[in-house]
N, C-alpha and C. Protein backbone atom coordinates (compact mmCIF):
# COMPACT_ATOMS: atom_id res chain seq x y z
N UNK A 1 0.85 -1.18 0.00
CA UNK A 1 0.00 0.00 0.00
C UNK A 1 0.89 1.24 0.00
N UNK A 2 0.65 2.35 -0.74
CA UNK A 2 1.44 3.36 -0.80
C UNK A 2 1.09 4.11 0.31
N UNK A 3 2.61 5.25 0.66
CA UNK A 3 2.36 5.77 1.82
C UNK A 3 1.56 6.66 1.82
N UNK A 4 0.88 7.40 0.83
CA UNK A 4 -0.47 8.14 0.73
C UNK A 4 -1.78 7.36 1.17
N UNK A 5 -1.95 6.43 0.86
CA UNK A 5 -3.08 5.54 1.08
C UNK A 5 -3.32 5.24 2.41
N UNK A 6 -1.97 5.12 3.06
CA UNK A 6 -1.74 4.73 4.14
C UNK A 6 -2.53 6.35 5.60
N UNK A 7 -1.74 7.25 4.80
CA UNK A 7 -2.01 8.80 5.95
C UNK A 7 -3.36 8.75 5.36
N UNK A 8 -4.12 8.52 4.27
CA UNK A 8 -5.44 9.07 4.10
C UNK A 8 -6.15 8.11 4.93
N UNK A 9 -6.02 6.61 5.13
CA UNK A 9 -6.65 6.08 5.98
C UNK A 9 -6.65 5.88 7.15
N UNK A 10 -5.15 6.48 8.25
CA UNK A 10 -5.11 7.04 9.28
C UNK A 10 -5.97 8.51 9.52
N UNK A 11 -5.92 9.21 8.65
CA UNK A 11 -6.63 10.37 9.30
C UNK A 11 -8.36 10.38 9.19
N UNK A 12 -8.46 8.92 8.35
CA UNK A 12 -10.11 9.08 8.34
C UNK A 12 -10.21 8.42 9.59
N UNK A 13 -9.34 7.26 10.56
CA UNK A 13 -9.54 6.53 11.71
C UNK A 13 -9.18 7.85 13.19
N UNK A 14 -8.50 8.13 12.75
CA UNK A 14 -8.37 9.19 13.90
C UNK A 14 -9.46 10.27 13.90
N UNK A 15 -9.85 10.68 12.92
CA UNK A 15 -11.63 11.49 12.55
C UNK A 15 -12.67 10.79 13.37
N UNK A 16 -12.36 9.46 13.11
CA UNK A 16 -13.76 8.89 13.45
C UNK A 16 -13.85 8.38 14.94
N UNK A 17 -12.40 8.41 15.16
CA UNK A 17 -12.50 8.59 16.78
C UNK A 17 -12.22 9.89 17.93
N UNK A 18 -11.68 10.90 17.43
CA UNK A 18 -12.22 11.87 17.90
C UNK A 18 -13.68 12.43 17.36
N UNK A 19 -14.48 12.31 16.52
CA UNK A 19 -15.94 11.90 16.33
C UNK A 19 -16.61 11.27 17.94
N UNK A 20 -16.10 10.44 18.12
CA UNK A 20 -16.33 9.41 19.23
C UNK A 20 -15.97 10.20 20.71
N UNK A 21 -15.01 10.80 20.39
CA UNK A 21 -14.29 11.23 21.51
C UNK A 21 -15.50 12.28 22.51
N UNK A 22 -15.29 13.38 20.88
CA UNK A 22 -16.06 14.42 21.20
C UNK A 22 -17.42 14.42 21.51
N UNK A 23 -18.15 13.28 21.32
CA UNK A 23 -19.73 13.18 21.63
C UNK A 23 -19.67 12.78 22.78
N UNK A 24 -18.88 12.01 23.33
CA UNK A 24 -18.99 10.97 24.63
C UNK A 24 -18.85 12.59 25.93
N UNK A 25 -17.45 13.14 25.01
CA UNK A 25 -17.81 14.31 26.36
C UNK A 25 -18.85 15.28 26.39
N UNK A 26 -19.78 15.17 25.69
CA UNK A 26 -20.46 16.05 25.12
C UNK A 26 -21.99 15.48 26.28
N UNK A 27 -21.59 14.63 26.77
CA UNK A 27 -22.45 14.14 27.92
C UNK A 27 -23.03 13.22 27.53
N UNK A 28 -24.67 13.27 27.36
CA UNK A 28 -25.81 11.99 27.32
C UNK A 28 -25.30 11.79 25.96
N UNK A 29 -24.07 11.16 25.73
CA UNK A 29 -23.38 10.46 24.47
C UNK A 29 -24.00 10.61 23.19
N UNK A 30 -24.91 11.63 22.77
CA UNK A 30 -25.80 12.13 21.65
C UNK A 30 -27.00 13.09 21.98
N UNK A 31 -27.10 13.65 23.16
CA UNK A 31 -27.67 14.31 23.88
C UNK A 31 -29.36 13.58 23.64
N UNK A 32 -29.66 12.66 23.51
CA UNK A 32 -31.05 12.18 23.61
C UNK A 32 -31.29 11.64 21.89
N UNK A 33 -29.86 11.46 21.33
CA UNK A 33 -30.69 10.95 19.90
C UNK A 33 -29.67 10.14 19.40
N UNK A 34 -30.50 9.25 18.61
CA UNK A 34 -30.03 8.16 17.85
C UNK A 34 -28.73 9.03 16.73
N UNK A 35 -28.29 8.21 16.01
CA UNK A 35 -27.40 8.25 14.81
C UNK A 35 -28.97 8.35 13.71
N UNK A 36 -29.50 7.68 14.38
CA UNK A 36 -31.15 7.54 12.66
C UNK A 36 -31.78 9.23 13.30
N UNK A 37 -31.71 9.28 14.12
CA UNK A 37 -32.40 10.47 14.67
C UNK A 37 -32.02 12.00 14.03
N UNK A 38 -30.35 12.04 14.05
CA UNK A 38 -29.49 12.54 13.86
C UNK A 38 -29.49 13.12 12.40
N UNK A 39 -29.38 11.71 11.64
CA UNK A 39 -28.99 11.98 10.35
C UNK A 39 -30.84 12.21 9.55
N UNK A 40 -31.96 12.30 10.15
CA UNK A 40 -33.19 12.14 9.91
C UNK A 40 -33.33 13.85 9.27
N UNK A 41 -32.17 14.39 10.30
CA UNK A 41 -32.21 15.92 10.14
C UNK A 41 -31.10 16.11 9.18
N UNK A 42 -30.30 15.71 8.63
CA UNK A 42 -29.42 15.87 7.88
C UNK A 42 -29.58 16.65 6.68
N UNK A 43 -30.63 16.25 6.06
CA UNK A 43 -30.91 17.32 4.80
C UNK A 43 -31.65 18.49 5.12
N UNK A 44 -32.02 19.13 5.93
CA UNK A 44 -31.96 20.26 6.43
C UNK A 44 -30.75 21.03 7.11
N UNK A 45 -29.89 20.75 7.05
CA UNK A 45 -28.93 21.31 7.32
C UNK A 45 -27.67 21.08 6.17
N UNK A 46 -27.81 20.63 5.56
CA UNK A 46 -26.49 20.32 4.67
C UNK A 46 -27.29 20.64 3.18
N UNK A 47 -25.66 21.21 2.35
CA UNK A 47 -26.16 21.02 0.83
C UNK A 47 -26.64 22.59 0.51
N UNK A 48 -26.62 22.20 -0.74
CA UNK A 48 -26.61 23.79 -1.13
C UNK A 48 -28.03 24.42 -1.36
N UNK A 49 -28.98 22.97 -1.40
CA UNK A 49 -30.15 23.91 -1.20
C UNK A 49 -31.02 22.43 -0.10
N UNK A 50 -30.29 23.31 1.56
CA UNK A 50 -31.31 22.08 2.23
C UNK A 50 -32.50 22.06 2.27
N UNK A 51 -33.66 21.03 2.47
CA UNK A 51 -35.11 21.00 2.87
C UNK A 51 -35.81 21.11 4.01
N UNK A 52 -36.70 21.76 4.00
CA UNK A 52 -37.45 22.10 5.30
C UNK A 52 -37.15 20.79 6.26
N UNK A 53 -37.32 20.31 7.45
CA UNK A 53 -37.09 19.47 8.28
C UNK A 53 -37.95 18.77 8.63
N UNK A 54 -37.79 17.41 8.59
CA UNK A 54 -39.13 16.38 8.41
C UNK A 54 -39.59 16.59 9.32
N UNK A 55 -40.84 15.35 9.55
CA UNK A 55 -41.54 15.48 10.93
C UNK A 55 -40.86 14.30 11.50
N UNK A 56 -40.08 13.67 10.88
CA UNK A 56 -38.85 12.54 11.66
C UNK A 56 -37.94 13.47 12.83
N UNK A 57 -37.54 14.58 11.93
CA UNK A 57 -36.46 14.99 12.40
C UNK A 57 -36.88 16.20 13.43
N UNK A 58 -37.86 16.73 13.27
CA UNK A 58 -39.09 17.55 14.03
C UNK A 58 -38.84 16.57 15.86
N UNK A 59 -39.80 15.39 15.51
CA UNK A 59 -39.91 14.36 16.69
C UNK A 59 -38.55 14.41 17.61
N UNK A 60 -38.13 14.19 16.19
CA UNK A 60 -36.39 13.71 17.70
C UNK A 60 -35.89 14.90 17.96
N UNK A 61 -35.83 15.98 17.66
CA UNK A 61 -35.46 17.26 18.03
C UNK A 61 -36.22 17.60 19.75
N UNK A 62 -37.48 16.92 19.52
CA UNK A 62 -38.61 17.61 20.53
C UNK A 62 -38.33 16.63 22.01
N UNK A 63 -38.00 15.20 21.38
CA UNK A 63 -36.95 14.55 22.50
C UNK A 63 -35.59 14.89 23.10
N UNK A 64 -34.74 15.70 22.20
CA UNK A 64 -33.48 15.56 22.56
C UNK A 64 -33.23 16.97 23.45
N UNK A 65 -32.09 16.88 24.36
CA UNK A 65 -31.35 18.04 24.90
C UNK A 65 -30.96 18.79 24.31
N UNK A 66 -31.78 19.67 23.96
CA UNK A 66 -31.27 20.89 23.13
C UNK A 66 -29.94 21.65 23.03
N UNK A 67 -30.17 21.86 24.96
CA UNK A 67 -28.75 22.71 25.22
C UNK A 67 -27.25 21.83 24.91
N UNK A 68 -27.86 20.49 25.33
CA UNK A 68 -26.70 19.87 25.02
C UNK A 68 -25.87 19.77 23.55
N UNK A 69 -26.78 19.76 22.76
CA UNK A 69 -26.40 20.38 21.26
C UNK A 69 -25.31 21.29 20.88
N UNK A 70 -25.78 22.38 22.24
CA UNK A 70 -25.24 23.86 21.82
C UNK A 70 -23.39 23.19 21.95
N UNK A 71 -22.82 22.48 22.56
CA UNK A 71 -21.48 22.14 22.21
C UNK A 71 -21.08 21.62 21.18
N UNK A 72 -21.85 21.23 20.35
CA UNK A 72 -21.20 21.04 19.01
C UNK A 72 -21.57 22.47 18.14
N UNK A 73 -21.77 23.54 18.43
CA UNK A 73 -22.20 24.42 17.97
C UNK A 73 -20.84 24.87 16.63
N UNK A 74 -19.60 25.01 17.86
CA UNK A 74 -18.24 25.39 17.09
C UNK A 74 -17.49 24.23 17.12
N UNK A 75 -18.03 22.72 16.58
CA UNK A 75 -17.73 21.68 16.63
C UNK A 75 -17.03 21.37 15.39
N UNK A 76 -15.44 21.05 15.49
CA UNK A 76 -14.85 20.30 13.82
C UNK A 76 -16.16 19.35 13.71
N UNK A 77 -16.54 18.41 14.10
CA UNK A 77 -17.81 17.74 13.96
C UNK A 77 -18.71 18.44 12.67
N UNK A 78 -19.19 19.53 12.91
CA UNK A 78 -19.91 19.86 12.14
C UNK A 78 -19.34 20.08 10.73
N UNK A 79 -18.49 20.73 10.70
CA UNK A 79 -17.49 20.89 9.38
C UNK A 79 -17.21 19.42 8.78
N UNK A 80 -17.37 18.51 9.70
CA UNK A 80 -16.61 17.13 9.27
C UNK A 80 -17.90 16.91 8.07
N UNK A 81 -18.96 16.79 8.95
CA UNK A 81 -20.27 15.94 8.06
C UNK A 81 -20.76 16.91 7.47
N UNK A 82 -20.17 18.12 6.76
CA UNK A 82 -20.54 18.88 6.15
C UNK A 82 -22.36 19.43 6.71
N UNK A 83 -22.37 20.02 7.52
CA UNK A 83 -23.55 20.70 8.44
C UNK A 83 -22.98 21.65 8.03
N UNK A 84 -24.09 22.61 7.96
CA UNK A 84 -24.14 24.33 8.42
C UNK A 84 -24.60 24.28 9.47
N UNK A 85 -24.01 25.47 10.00
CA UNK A 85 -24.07 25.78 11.79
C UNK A 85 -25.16 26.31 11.90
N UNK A 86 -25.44 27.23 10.68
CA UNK A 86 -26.06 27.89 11.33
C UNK A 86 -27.53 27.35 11.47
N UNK A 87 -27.91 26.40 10.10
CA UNK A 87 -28.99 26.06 9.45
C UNK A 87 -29.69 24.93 10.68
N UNK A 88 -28.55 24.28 11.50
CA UNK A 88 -28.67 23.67 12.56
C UNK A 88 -29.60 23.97 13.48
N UNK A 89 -28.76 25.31 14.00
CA UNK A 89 -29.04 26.94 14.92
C UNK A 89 -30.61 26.74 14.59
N UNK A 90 -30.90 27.05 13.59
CA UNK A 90 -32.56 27.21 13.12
C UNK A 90 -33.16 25.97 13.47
N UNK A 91 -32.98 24.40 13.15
CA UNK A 91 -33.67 23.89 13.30
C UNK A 91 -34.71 23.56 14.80
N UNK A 92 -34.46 23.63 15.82
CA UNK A 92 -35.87 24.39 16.70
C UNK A 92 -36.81 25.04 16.42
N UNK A 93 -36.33 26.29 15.90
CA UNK A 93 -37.27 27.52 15.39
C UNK A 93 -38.16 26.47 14.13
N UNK A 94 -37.74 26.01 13.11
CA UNK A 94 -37.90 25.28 12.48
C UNK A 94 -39.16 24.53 12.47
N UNK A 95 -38.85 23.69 13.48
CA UNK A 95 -39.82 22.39 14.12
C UNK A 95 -40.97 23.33 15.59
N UNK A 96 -40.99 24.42 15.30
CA UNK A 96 -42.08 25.17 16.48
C UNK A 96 -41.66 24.58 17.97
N UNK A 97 -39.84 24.55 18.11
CA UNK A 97 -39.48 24.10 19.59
C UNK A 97 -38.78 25.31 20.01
N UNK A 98 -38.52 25.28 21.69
CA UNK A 98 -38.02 26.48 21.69
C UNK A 98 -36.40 26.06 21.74
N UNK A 99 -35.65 27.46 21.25
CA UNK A 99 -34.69 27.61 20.82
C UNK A 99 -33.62 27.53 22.06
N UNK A 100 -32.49 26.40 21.99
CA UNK A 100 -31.29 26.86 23.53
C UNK A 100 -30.59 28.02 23.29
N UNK A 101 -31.00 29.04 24.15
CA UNK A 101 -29.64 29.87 24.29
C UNK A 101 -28.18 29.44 24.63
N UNK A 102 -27.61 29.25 22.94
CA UNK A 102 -26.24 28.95 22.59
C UNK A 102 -25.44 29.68 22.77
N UNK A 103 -24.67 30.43 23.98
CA UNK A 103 -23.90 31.46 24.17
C UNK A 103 -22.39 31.00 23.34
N UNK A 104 -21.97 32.54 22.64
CA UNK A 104 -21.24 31.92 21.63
C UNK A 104 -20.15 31.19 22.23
């Protein structure tokens, strides 16, 4: 295996465990939501033209710790899975929940 092949597939394993790292400290290890929960909201936040936010992604929003969210706010995380922050930011307002005050 060439030594390029080699650093590109170390830095996707070290991604995916500080991925890991960073949620676990992030407390209730996803703050109240699945990975299906998670990514339910995904196309509302990503992409160049995202979609309003299901009523999948509505539901698990209305379960999860909001505030706890607010730490991935300035999260490499978000940059990783290609999220907008801000479009995130909105989804509460979004789904008629109320919004965590995310102090920057």
């Amino acid at each position: 295996m060439e030594a390029k092949q080699k650093l590109v597939i170390f830095v996707a394993l070290v991604m995916v465990a500080s991925v890991g790292i960073e949620i676990a400290a992030a407390g209730d290890s996803s703050c109240g939501l699945s990975i299906a929960d998670l990514m339910s909201c995904k196309p509302a936040v990503s992409g160049p033209k995202p979609m309003p936010p299901s009523e999948k992604c509505c539901t698990a929003l209305g379960k999860a710790d909001l505030p706890c969210l607010c730490t991935f706010k300035n999260s490499p995380i978000i940059s990783t899975f290609k999220i907008n922050a801000t479009l995130a930011m909105d989804l509460p307002s979004k789904c008629n929940l109320n919004s965590p005050n995310c102090a920057a």
